[in-house]
Protein backbone atom coordinates (compact mmCIF):
# COMPACT_ATOMS: atom_id res chain seq x y z
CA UNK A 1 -29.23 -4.43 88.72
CA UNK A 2 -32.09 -3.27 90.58
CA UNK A 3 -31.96 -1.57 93.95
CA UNK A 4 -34.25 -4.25 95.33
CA UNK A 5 -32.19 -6.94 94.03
CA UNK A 6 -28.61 -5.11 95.10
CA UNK A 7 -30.30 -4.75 99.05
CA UNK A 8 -31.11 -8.29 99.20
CA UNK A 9 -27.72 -9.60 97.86
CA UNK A 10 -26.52 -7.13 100.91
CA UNK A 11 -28.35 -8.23 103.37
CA UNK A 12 -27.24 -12.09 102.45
CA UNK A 13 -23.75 -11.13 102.78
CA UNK A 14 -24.16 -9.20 105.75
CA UNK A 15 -26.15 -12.13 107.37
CA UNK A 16 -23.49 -14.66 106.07
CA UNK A 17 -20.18 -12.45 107.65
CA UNK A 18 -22.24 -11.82 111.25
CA UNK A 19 -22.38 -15.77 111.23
CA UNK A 20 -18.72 -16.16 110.47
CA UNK A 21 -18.01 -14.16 113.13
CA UNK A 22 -20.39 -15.25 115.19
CA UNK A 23 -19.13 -18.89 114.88
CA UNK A 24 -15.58 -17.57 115.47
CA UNK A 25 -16.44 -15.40 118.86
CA UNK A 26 -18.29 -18.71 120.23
CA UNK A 27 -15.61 -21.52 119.49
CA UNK A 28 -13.16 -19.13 121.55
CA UNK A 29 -15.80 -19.44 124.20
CA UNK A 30 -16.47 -22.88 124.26
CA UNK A 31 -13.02 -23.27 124.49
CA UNK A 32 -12.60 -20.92 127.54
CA UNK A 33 -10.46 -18.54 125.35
CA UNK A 34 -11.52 -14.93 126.04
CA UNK A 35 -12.66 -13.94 122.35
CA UNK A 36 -11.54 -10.07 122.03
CA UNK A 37 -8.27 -10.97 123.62
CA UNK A 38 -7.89 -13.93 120.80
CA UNK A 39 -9.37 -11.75 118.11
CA UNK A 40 -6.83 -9.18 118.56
CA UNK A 41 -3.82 -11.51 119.09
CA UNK A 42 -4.94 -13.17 115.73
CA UNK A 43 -5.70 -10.40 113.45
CA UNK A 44 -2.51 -8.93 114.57
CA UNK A 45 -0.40 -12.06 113.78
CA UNK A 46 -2.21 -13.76 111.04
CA UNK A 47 -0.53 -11.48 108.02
CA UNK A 48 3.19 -12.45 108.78
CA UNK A 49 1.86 -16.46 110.31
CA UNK A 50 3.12 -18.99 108.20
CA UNK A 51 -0.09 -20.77 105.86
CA UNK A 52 1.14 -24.24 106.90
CA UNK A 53 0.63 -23.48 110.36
CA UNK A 54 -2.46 -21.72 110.23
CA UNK A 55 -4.12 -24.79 112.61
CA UNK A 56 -2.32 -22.73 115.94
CA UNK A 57 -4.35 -19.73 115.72
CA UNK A 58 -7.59 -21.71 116.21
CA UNK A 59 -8.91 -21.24 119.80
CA UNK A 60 -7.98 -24.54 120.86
CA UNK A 61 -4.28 -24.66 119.72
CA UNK A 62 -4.18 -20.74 120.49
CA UNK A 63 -5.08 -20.94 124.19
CA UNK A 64 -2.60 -24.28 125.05
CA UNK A 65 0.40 -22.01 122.87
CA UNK A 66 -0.60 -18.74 125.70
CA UNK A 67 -0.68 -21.03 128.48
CA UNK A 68 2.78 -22.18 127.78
CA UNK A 69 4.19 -18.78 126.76
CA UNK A 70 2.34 -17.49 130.41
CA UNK A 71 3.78 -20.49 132.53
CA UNK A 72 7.35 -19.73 131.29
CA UNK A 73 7.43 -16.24 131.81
């Protein structure tokens, strides 16, 4: 494969992962979920989190699950 083509296959990658995590870093927002604080709670969870419940680290489910676990503290 040619350098040329190698760069541009990079490049398309690259541009598709910043717009993953793009799209991830703005649903926490438009949820009001601060997205660094979810970010880290996830990645550090999301290894030993069940596959069938993979629905409560979304932003949405995350943020009502912290509000709970803050109000009972």
């Amino acid at each position: 494969m040619s350098f040329a083509k190698q760069s541009e296959g990079s490049s398309i990658r690259g541009g598709q992962r910043a717009a993953f995590m793009y799209s991830l870093i703005f649903s926490a927002k438009m949820n009001d979920v601060d997205p660094q604080a979810w970010l880290a709670d996830v990645l550090g969870r999301i290894a030993e989190h069940p596959a069938h419940r993979i629905d409560e680290l979304l932003p949405w489910n995350w943020k009502t699950q912290n509000t709970a676990i803050k109000q009972a503290a």
